[in-house]
Protein backbone atom coordinates (compact mmCIF):
# COMPACT_ATOMS: atom_id res chain seq x y z
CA UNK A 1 -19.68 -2.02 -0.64
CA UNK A 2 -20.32 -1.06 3.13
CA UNK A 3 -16.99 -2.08 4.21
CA UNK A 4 -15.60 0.37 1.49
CA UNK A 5 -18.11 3.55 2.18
CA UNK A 6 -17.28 2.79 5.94
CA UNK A 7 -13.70 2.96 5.38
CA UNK A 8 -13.21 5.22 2.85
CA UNK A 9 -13.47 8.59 5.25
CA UNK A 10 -10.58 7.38 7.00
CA UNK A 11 -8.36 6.44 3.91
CA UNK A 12 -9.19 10.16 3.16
CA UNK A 13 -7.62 11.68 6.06
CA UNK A 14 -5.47 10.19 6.28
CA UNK A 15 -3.95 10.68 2.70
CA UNK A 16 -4.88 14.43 3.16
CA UNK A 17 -2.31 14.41 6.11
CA UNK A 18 0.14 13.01 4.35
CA UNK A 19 -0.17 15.38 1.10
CA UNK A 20 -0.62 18.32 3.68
CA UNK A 21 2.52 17.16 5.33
CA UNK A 22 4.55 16.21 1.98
CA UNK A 23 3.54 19.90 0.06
CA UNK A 24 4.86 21.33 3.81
CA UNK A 25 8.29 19.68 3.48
CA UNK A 26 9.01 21.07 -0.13
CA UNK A 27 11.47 23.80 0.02
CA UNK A 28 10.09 27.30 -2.05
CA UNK A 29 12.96 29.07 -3.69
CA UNK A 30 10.86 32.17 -3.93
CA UNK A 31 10.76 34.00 -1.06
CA UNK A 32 9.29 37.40 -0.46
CA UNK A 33 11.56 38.97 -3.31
CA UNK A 34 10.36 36.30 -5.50
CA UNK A 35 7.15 37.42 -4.95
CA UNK A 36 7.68 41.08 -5.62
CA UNK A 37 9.40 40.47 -9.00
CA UNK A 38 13.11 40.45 -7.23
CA UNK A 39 14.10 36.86 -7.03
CA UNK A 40 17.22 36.05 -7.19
CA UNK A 41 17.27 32.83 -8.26
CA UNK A 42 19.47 33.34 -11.18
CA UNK A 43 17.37 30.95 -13.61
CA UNK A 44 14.16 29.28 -14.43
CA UNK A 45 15.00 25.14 -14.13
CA UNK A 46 16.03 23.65 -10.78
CA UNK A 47 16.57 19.98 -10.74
CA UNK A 48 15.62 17.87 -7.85
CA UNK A 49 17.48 15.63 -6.29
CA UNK A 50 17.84 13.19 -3.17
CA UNK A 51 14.94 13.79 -1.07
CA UNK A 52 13.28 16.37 -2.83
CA UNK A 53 12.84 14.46 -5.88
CA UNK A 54 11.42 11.74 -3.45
CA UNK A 55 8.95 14.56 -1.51
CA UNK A 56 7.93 15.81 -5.38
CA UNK A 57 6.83 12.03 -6.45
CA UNK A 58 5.49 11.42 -3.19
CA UNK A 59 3.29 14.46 -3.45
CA UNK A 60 2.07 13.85 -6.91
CA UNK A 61 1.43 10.17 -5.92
CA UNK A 62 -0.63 10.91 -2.95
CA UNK A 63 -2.68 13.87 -4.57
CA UNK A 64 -3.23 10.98 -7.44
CA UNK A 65 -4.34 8.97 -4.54
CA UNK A 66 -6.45 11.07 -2.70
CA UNK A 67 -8.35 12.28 -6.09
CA UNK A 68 -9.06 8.83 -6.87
CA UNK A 69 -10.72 8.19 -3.53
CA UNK A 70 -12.59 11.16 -3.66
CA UNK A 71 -14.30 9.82 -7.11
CA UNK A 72 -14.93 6.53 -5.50
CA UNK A 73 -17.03 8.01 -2.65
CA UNK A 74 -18.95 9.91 -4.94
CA UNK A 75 -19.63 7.10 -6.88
CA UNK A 76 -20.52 5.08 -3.97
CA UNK A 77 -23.02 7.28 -2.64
C-alpha cells in the first residue's frame, strides 16, 4: 500500500497534463458568435473523425482515468 500512496501523486499529474493538454487540442466550433446566439454553424450534429475522434476518446479515457485515481487516494488515506 505505501508503494501505491507514494506513487499515486505522480500518476495524478501526470494524467491531469495529459487531459489538460488533450481538452486543449479539441477544436470549438463556437466561437464568439456562438456564444452570443449567432453561430453559424448551420446544424446541431458534427461527426468526428481522424484525429479528433482519437483526441475525444482519449479525453474521455483519461478523465475516466484520472477519476478513478482520485477515488483510490481517498480510499487509501
Amino acid at each position: 500500500m505505501t508503494i501505491i500512496a507514494t506513487t499515486l501523486p505522480y500518476i495524478q499529474i501526470i494524467l491531469s497534463i495529459i487531459l489538460i493538454a488533450t481538452a486543449l487540442l479539441q477544436q470549438s466550433s463556437a466561437g464568439l458568435g456562438g456564444v452570443l446566439g449567432g453561430g453559424d454553424s448551420g446544424g446541431l450534429h458534427h461527426t468526428r473523425r481522424g484525429f479528433e475522434k482519437f483526441l475525444f476518446g482519449t479525453t474521455i479515457v483519461v478523465g475516466l482515468l484520472f477519476i478513478a485515481s482520485t477515488i483510490l487516494a481517498i480510499l487509501v488515506k
